[in-house]
C-alpha atoms as a PDB file:
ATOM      1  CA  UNK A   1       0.000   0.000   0.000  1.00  0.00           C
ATOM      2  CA  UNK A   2       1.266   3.235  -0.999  1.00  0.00           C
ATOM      3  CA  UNK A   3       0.911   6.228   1.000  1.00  0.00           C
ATOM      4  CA  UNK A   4      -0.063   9.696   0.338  1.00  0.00           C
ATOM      5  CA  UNK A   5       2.854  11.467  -1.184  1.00  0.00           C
ATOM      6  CA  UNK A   6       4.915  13.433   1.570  1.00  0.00           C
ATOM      7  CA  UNK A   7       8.064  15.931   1.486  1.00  0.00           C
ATOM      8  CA  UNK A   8      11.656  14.526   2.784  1.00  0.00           C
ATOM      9  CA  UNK A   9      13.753  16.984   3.776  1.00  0.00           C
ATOM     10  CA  UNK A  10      17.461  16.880   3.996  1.00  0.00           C
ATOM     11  CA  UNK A  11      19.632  19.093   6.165  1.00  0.00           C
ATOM     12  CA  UNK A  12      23.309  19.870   6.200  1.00  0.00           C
ATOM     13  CA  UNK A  13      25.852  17.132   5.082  1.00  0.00           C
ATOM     14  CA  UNK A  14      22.551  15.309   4.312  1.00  0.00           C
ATOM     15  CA  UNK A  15      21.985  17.558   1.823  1.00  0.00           C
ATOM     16  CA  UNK A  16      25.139  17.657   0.468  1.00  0.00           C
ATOM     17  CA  UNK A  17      25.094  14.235  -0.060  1.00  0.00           C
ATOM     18  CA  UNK A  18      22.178  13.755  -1.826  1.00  0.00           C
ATOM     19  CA  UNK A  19      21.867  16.879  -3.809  1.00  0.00           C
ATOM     20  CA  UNK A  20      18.994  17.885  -3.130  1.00  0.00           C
ATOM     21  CA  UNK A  21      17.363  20.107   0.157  1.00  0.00           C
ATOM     22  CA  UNK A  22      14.141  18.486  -0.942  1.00  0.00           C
ATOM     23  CA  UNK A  23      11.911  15.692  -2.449  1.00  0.00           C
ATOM     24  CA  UNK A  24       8.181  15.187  -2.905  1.00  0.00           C
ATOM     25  CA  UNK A  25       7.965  10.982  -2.783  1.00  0.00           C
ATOM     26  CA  UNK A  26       5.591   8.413  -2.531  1.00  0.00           C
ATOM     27  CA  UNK A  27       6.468   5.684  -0.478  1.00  0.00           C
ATOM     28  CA  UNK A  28       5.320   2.135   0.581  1.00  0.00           C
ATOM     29  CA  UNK A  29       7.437   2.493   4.280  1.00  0.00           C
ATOM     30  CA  UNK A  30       5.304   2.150   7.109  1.00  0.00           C
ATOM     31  CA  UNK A  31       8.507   3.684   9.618  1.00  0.00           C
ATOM     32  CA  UNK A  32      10.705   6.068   9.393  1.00  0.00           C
ATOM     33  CA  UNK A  33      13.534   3.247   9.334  1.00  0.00           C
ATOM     34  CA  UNK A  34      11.674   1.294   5.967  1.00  0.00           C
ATOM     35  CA  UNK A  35      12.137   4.743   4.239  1.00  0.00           C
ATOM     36  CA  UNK A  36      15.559   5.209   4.840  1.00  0.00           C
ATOM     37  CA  UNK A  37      15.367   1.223   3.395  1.00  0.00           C
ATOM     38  CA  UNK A  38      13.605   2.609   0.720  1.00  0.00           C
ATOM     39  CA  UNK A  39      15.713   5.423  -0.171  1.00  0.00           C
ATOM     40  CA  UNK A  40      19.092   3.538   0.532  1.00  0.00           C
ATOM     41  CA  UNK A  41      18.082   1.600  -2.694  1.00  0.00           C
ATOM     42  CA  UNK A  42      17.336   4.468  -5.255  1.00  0.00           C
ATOM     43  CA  UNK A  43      21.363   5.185  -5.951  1.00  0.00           C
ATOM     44  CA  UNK A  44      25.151   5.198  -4.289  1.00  0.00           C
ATOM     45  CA  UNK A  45      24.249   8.825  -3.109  1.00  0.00           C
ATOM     46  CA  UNK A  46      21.190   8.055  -0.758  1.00  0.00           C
ATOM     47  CA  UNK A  47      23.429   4.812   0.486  1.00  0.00           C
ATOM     48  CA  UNK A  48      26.482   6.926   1.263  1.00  0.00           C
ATOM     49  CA  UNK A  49      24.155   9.587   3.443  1.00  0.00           C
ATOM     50  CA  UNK A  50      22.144   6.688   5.207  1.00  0.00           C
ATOM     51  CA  UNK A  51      24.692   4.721   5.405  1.00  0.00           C
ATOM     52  CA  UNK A  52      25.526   5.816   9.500  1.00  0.00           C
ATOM     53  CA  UNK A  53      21.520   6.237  10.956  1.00  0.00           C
ATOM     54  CA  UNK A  54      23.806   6.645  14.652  1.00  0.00           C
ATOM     55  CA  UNK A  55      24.460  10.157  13.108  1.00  0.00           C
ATOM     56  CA  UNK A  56      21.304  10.762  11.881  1.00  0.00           C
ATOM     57  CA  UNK A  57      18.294  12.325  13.749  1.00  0.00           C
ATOM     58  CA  UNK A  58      14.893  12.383  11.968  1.00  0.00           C
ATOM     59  CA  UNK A  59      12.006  14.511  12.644  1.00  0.00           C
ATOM     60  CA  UNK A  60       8.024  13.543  11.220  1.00  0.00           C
ATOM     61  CA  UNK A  61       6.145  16.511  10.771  1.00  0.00           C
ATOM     62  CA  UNK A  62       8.352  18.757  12.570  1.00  0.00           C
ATOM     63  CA  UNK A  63       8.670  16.519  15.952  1.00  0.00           C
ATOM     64  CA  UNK A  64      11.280  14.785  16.710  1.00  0.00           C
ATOM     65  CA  UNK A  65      11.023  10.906  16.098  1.00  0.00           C
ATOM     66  CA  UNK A  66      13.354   7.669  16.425  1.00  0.00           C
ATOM     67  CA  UNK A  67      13.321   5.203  13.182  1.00  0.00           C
ATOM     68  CA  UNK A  68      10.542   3.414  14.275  1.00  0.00           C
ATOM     69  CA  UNK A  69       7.941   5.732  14.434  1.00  0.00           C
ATOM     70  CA  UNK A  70       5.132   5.379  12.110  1.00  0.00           C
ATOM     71  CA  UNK A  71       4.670   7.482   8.875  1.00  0.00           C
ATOM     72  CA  UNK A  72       0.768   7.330   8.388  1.00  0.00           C
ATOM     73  CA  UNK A  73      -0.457  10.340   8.037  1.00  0.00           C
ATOM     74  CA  UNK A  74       3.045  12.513   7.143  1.00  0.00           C
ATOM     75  CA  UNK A  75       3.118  15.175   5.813  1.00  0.00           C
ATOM     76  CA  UNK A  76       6.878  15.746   6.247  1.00  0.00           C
ATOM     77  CA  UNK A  77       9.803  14.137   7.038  1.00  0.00           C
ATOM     78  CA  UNK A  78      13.523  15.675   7.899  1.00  0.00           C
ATOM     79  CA  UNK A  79      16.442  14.123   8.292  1.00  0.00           C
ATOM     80  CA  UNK A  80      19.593  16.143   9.633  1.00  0.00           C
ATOM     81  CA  UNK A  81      22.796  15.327  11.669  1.00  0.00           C
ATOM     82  CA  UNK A  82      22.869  15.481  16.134  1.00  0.00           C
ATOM     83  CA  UNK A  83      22.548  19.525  17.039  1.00  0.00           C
ATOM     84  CA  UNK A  84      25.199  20.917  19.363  1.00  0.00           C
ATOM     85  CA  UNK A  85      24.321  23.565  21.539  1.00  0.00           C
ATOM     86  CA  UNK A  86      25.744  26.887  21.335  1.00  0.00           C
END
């Protein structure tokens, strides 16, 4: 079952990774953690940013979220590396 389509966004090295800031997708993930799955597999440049989820945080519709949360209903998701204080 595919769901709605949804923005992923893509923050710092992320970004620079990928190429992109941002992506309209549909998706068949049910967590945060089959997307990454799912976009692990498109080419070598979505492999080489996912390829360390320790230094990855995610956030679903502007909350923070762990890998496992669920992505019915999205409307967003962000990906971006650990924040430092400052």
């Amino acid at each position: 079952m595919c769901i709605p389509d949804f923005d992923v966004l893509y923050f710092a090295w992320v970004r620079e990774r990928i190429g992109l800031p941002r992506e309209r997708i549909s998706s068949t993930a049910g967590t945060v953690g089959d997307l990454v799955a799912e976009l692990r597999t498109r080419e070598d440049r979505y492999a080489a940013a996912f390829a360390d989820l320790t230094a990855l945080r995610v956030a679903v519709d502007q909350e923070l979220a762990d890998f496992d949360a669920p992505l019915a209903g999205a409307r967003e998701v962000a990906f971006f590396p650990p924040m430092t204080g400052g």
